[in-house]
Protein backbone atom coordinates (compact mmCIF):
# COMPACT_ATOMS: atom_id res chain seq x y z
CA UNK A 1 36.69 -13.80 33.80
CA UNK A 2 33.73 -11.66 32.13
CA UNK A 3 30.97 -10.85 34.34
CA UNK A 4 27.74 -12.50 32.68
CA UNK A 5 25.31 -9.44 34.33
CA UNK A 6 25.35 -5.66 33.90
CA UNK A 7 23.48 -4.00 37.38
CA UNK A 8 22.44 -0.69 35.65
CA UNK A 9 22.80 2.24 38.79
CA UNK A 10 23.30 5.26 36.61
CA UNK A 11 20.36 5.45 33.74
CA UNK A 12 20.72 7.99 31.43
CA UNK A 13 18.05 10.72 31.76
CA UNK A 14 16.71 12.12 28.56
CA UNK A 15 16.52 15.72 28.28
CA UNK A 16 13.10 16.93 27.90
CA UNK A 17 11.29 19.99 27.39
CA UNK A 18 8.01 18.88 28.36
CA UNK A 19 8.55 18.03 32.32
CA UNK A 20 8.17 14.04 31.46
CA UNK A 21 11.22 12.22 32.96
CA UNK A 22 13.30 9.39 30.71
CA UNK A 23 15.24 7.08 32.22
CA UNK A 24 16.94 4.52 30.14
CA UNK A 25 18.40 1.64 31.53
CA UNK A 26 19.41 -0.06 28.37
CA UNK A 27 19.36 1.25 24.81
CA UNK A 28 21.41 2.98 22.11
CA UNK A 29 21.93 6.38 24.95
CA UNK A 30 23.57 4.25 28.07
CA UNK A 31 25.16 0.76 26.39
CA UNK A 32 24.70 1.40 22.65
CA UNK A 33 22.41 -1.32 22.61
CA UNK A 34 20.41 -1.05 19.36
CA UNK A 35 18.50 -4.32 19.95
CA UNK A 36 16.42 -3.23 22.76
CA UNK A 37 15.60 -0.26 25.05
CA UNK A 38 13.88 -0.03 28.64
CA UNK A 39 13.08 2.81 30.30
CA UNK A 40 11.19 3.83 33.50
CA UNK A 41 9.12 6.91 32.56
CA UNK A 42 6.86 9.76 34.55
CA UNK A 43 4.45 11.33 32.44
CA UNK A 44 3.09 14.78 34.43
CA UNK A 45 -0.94 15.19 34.38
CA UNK A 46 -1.83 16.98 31.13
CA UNK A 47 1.32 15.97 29.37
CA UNK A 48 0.94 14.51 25.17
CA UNK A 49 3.68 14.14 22.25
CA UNK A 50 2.55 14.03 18.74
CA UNK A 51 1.40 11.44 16.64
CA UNK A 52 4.35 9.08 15.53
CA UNK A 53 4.69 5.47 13.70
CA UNK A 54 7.78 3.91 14.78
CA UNK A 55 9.85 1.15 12.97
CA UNK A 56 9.98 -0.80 16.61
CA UNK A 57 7.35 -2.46 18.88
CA UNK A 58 6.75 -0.84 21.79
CA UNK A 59 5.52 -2.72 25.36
CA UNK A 60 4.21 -0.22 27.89
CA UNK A 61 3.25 -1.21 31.38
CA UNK A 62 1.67 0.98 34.16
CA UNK A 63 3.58 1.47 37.48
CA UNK A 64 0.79 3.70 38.55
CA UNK A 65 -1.94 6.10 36.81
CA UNK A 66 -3.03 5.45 33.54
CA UNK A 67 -2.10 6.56 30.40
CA UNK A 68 -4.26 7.12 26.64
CA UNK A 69 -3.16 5.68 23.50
CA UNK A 70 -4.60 6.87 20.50
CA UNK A 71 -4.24 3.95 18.03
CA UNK A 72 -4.91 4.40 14.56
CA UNK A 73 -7.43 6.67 15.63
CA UNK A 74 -8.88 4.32 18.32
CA UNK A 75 -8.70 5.53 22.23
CA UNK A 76 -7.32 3.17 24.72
CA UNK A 77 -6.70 4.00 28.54
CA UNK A 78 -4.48 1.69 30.07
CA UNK A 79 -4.16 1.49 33.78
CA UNK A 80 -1.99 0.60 37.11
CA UNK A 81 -1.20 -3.14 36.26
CA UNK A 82 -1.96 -3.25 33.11
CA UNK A 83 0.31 -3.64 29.80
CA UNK A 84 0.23 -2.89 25.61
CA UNK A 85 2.36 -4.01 22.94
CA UNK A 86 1.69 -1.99 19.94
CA UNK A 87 3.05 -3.39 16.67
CA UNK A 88 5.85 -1.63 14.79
CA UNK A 89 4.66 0.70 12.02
CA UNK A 90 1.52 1.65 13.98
CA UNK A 91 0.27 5.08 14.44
CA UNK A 92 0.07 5.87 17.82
CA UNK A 93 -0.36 8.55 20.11
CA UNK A 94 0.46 8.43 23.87
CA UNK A 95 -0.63 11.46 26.51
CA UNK A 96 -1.49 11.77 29.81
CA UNK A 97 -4.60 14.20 29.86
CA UNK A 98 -5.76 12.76 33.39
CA UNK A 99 -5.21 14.86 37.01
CA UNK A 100 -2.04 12.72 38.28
CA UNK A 101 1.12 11.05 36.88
CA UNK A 102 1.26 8.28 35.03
CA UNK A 103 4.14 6.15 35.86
CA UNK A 104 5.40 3.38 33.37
CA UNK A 105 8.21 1.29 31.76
CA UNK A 106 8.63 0.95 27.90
CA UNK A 107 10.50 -1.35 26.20
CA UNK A 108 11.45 -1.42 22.49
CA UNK A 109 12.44 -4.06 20.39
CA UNK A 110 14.63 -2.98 18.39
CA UNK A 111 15.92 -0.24 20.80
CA UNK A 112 14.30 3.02 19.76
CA UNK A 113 15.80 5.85 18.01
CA UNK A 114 14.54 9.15 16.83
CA UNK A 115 15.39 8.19 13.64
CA UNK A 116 13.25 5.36 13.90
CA UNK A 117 10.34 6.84 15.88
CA UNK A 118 9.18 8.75 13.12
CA UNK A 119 7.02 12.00 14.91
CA UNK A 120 4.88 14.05 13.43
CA UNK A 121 4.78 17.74 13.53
């Protein structure tokens, strides 16, 4: 008989150069899921990635800290409890410029990609 559940245990932990931590429990890196993506995410203090305007929606909600959005050149903070859905083909910008870490999960629908994300330089 097929098991109707997956229990996710191992996450697969994106490599990054800029000490945030990626943990995805489901998307295209742990169950080639290209539908959706959720991952549990650390941001350090001071930590930023460029400017990008991805071909998924993205829902973010804070675990703890908060965390800016720049959206279409509009500044949000978003705190501890608190959760954002930006719209697909948005340009956004996410950093953490406060003291402390900004804990979060993210899930994208569809699952995101870099070929989809769409950074800027």
């Amino acid at each position: 008989m097929e098991k109707r559940y997956i229990i996710q245990r191992s996450p697969f932990v994106v490599p990054t150069t800029d000490g945030k931590l990626i943990e995805e429990h489901f998307g295209m890196a742990t169950d080639q899921n290209t539908q959706i993506s959720i991952a549990h995410m650390v941001a350090p203090p001071h930590w930023s990635e460029p400017f990008q305007t991805p071909e998924f929606d993205e829902f973010t909600y804070i675990i703890r800290g908060k965390k800016q959005c720049i959206i279409e050149g509009e500044k949000i903070i978003i705190k501890a409890g608190e959760s954002i859905k930006i719209k697909k083909n948005t340009k956004i910008q996410y950093a953490n410029p406060f003291d402390e870490e900004c804990e979060y999960l993210a899930i994208c629908i569809p699952a995101f990609s870099l070929e989809t994300v769409h950074r800027e330089n």
